[in-house]
C-alpha atoms as a PDB file:
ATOM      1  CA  UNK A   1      52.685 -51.344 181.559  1.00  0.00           C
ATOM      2  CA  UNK A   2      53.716 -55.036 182.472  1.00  0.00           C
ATOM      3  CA  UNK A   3      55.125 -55.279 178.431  1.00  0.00           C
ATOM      4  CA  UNK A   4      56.555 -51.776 178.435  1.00  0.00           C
ATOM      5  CA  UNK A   5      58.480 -52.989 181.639  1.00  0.00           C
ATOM      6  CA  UNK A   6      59.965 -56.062 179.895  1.00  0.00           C
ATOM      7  CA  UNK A   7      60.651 -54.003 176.992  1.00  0.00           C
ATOM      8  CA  UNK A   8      62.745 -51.165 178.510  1.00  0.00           C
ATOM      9  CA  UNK A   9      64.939 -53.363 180.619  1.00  0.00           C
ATOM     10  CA  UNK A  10      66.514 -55.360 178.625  1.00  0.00           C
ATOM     11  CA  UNK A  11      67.178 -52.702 175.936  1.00  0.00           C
ATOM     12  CA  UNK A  12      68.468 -50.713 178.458  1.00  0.00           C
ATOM     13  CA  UNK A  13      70.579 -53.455 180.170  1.00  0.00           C
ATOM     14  CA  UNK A  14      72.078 -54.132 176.501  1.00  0.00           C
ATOM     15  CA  UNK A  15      72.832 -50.563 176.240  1.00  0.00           C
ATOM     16  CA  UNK A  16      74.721 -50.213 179.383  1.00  0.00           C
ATOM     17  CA  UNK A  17      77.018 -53.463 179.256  1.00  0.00           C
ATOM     18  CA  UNK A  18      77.502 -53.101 175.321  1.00  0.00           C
ATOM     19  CA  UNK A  19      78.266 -49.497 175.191  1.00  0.00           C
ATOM     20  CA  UNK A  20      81.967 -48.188 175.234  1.00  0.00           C
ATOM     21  CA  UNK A  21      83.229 -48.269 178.814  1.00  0.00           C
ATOM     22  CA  UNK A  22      83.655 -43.855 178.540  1.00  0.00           C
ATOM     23  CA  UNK A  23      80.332 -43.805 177.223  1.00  0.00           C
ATOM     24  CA  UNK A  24      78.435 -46.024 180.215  1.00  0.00           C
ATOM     25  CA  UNK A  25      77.967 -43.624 182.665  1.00  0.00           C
ATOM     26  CA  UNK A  26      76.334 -41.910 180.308  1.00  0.00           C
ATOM     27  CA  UNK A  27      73.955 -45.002 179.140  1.00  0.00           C
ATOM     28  CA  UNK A  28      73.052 -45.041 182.929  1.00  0.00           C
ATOM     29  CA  UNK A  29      72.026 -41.994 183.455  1.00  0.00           C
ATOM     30  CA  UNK A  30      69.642 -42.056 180.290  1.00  0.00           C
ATOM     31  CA  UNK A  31      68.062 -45.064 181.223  1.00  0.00           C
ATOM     32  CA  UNK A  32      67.856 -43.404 184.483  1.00  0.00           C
ATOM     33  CA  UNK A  33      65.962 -40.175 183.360  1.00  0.00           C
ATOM     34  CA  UNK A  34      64.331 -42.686 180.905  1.00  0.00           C
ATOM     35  CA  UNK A  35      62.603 -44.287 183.819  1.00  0.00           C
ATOM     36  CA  UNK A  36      62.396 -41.340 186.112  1.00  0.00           C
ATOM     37  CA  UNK A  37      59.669 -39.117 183.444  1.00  0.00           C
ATOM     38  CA  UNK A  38      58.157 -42.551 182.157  1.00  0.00           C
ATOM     39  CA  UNK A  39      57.108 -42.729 185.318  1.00  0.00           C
ATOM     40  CA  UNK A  40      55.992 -39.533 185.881  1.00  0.00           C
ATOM     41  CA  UNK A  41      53.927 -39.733 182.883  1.00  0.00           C
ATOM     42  CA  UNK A  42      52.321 -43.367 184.146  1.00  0.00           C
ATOM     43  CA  UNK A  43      51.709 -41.774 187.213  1.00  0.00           C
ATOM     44  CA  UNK A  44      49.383 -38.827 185.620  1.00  0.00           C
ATOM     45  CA  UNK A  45      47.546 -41.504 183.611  1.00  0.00           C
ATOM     46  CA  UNK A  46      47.166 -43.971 186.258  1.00  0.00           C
ATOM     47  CA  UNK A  47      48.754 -46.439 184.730  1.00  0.00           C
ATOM     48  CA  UNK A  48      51.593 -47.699 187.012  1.00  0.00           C
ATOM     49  CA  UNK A  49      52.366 -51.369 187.267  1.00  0.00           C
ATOM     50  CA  UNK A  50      53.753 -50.973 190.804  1.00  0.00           C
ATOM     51  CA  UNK A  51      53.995 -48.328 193.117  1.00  0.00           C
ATOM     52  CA  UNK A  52      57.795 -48.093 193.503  1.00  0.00           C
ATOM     53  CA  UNK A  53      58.658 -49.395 190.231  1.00  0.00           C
ATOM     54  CA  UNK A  54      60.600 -46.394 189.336  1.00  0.00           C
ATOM     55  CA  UNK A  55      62.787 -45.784 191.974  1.00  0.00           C
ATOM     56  CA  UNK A  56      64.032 -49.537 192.242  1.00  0.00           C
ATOM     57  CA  UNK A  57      64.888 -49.814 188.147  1.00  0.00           C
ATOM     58  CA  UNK A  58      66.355 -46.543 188.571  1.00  0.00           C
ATOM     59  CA  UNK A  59      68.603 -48.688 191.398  1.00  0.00           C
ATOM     60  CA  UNK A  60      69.095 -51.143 189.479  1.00  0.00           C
ATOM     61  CA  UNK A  61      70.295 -49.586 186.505  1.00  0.00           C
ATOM     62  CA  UNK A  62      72.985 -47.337 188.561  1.00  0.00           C
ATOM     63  CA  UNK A  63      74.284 -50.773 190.352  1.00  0.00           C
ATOM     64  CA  UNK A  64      74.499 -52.793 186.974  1.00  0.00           C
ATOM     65  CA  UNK A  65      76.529 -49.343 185.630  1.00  0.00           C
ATOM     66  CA  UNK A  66      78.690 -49.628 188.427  1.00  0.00           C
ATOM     67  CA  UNK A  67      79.582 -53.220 188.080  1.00  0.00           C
ATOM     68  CA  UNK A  68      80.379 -52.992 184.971  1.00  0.00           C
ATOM     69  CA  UNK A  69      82.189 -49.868 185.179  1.00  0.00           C
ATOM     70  CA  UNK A  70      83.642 -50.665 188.067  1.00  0.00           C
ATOM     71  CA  UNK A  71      84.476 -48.017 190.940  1.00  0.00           C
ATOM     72  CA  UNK A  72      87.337 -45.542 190.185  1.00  0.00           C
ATOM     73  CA  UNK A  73      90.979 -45.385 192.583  1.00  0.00           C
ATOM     74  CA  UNK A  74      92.853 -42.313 192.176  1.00  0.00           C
END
């Protein structure tokens, strides 16, 4: 679990801040459901490095897609 979770953030973080800026809300939200059934599927197998893990990279990866993104004035 401990290497899967130092695999998946970077890549991810690379994918959000290197992807076209109409394609990164996108990239968030499938490193969001990325995260969300990976963690299901730890979950069933017992296998979860920490007990929130999920719900705080899921955080994290919405915040990092908003500062790069930026908020939106209309």
């Amino acid at each position: 679990m401990k290497i899967y979770l130092a695999a998946i953030i970077p890549y991810f973080l690379w994918r959000i801040t290197k992807s076209h800026p109409k394609e990164r809300v996108k990239e968030v939200l499938i490193a969001a459901a990325y995260v969300a059934g990976a963690e299901v599927f730890f979950r069933m197998t017992k296998a979860y490095f920490l007990y929130e893990t999920g719900k705080y990279l899921v955080i994290f990866f919405i915040v990092v897609g908003l500062f790069y993104d930026g908020f939106k004035r209309k």
